[in-house]
Protein backbone atom coordinates (compact mmCIF):
# COMPACT_ATOMS: atom_id res chain seq x y z
CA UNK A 1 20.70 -16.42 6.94
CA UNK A 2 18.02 -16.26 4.42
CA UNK A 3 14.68 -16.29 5.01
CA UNK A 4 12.24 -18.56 2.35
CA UNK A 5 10.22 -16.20 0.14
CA UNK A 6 6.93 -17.70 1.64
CA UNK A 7 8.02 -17.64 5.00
CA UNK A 8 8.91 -13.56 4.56
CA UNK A 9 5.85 -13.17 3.21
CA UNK A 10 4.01 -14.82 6.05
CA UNK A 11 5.71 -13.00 8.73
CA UNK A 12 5.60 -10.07 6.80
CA UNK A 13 1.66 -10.43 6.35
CA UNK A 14 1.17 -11.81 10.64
CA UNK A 15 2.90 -8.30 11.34
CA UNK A 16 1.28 -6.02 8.92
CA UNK A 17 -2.28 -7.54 10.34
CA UNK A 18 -0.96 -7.65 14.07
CA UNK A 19 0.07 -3.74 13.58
CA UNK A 20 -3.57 -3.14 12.79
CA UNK A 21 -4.85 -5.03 15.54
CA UNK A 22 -3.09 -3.07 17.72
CA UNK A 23 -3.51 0.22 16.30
CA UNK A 24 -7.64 -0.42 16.18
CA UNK A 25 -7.05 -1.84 19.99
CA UNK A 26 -5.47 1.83 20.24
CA UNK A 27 -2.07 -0.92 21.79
CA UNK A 28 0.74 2.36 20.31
CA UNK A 29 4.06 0.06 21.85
CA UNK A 30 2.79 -2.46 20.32
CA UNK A 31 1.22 -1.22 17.39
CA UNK A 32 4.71 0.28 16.90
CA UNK A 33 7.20 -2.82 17.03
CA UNK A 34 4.81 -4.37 14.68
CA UNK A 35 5.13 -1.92 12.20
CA UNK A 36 8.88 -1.85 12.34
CA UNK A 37 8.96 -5.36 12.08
CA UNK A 38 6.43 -5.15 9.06
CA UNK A 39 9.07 -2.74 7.74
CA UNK A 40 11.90 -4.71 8.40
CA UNK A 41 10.15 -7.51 6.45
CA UNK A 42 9.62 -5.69 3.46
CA UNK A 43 13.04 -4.59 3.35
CA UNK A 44 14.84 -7.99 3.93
CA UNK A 45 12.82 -9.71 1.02
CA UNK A 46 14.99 -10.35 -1.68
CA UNK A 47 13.98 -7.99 -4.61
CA UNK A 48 12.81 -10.79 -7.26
CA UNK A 49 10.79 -12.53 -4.52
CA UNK A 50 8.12 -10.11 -5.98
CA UNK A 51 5.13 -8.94 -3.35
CA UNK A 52 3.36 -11.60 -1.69
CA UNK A 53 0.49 -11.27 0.96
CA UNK A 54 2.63 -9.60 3.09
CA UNK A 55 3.02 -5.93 1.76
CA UNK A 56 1.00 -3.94 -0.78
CA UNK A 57 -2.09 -1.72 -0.98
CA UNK A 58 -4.41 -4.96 0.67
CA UNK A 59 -2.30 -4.90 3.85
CA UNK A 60 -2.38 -0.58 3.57
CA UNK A 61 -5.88 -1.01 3.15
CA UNK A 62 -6.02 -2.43 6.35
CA UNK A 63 -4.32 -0.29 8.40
CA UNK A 64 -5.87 2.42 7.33
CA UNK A 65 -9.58 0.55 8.14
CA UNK A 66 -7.59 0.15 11.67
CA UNK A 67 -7.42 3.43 11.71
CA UNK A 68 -10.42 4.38 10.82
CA UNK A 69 -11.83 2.82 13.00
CA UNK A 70 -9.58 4.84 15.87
CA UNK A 71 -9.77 8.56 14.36
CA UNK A 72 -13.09 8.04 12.34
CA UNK A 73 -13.50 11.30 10.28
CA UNK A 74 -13.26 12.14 6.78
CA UNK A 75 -9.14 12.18 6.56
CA UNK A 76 -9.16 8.65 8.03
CA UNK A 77 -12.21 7.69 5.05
CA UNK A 78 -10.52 9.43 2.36
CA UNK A 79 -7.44 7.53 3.24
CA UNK A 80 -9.51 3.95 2.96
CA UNK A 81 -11.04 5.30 -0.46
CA UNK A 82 -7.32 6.22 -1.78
CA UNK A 83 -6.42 2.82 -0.97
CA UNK A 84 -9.33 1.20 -2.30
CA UNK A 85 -8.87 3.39 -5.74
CA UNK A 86 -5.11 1.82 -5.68
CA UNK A 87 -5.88 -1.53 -5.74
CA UNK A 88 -9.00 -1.14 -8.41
CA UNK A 89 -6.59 0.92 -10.63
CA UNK A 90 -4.42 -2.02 -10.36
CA UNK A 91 -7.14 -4.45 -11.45
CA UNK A 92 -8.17 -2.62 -14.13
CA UNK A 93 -4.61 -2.17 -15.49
CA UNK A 94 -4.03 -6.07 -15.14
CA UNK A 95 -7.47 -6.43 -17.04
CA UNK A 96 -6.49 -3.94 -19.95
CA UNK A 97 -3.18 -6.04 -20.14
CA UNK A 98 -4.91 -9.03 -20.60
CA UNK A 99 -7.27 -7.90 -23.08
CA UNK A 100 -4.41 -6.02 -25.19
CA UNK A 101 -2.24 -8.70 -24.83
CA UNK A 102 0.61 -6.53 -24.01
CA UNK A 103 2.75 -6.46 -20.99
CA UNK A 104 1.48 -3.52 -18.87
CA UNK A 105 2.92 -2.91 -14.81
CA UNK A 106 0.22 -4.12 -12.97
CA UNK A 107 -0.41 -4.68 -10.09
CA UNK A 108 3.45 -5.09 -9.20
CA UNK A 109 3.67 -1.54 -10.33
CA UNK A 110 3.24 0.74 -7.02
CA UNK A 111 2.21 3.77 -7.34
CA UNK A 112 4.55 6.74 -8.89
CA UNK A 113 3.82 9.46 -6.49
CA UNK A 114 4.11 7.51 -3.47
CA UNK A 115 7.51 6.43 -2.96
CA UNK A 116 7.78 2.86 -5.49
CA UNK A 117 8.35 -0.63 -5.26
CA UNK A 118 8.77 -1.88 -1.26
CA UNK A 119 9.46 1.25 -0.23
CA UNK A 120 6.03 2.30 -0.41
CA UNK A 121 4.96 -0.23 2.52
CA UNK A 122 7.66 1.55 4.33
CA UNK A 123 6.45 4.79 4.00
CA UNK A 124 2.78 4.13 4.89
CA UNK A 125 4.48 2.52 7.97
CA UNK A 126 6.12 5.64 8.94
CA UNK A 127 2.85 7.81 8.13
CA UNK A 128 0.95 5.49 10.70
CA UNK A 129 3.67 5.65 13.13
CA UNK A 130 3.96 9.63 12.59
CA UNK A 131 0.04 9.40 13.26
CA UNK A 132 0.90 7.51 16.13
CA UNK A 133 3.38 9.41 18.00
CA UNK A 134 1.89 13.21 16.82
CA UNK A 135 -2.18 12.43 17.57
CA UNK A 136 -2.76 15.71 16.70
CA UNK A 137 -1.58 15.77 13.46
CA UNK A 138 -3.50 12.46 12.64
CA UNK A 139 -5.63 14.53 10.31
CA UNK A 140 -3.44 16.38 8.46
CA UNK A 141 -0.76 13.01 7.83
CA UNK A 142 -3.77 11.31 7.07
CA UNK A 143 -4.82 13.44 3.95
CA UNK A 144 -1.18 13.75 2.66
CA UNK A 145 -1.03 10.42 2.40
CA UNK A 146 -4.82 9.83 0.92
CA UNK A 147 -3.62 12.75 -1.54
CA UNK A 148 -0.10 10.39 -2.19
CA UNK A 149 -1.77 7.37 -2.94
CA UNK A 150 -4.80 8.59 -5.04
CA UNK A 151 -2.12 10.83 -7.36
CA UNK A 152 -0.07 7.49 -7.46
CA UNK A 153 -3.38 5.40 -8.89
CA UNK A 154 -4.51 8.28 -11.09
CA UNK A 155 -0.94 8.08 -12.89
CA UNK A 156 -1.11 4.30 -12.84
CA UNK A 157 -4.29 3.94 -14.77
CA UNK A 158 -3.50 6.82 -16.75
CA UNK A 159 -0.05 4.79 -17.63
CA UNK A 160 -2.08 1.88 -18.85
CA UNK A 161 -5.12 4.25 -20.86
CA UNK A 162 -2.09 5.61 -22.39
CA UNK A 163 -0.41 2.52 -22.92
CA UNK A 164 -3.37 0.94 -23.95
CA UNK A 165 -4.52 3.75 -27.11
CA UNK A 166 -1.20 4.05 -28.13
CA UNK A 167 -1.56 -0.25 -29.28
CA UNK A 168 -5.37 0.40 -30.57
CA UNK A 169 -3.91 3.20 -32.52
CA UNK A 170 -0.94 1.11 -33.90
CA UNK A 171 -3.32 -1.53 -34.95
């Protein structure tokens, strides 16, 4: 059976948001099922489907403001900034796209360091879970993963400044 595109997107989006309900409300069973079942969701959507509301660096975002809000501290922040940086480096790409008129990845292109594509939902999932299941390492997953992501939007809005002179100069 296959699921509609919207309706995998929806559930994938009631889980992602349910995970960090119950990772804020400190819920780990809970907060645990959700996330495989926001894993499982980004997995079973059909690869042209593209990335609804259900996966990407918004639905990161807030998991890692759920989890800020658990471990606050700097690794937790650092990981909400990285996010933050992700999605603003994906803006800006989309903008110089527009303005270039060229095709540029944006923001369906996810970051190059961290994992790629759907996958990258999957493995924020299993950094949360990790944070989850090892509290004391909560810190140190944390940073790897703020590190991950922020290397991943660097490279993407270095892609597009590249992309981007490379047309000025060919003009």
């Amino acid at each position: 059976m296959r699921l509609l595109p919207s309706s995998t997107a929806a559930a994938g989006a009631a889980a992602g948001l349910a995970a960090a309900a119950a990772l804020a409300l400190r819920a780990d069973p809970a907060a645990l099922v959700l996330l495989a079942a926001w894993c499982g969701l980004a997995l079973l959507a059909s690869p042209g489907q593209g990335r609804g509301a259900g996966s990407g660096p918004w639905l990161r975002a807030a998991l890692a403001v759920a989890l800020a809000w658990r471990m606050p501290g700097w690794p937790a922040a650092a990981l909400v900034a990285a996010l933050l940086l992700e999605v603003a480096a994906g803006r800006l790409t989309a903008l110089a796209a527009a303005r270039t008129g060229i095709a540029l990845p944006g923001l369906d292109l996810h970051t190059l360091v961290l994992a790629g594509g759907r996958a990258a939902d999957v493995v924020a999932a299993l950094a949360v879970a990790a944070m989850i299941l090892l509290p004391e390492r909560q810190p140190l997953i944390a940073s790897a993963l703020a590190g991950l992501t922020a290397m991943g939007a660097i490279a993407r809005a270095s892609l597009a400044l590249a992309v981007v002179r490379g047309v000025r100069d060919e003009a």
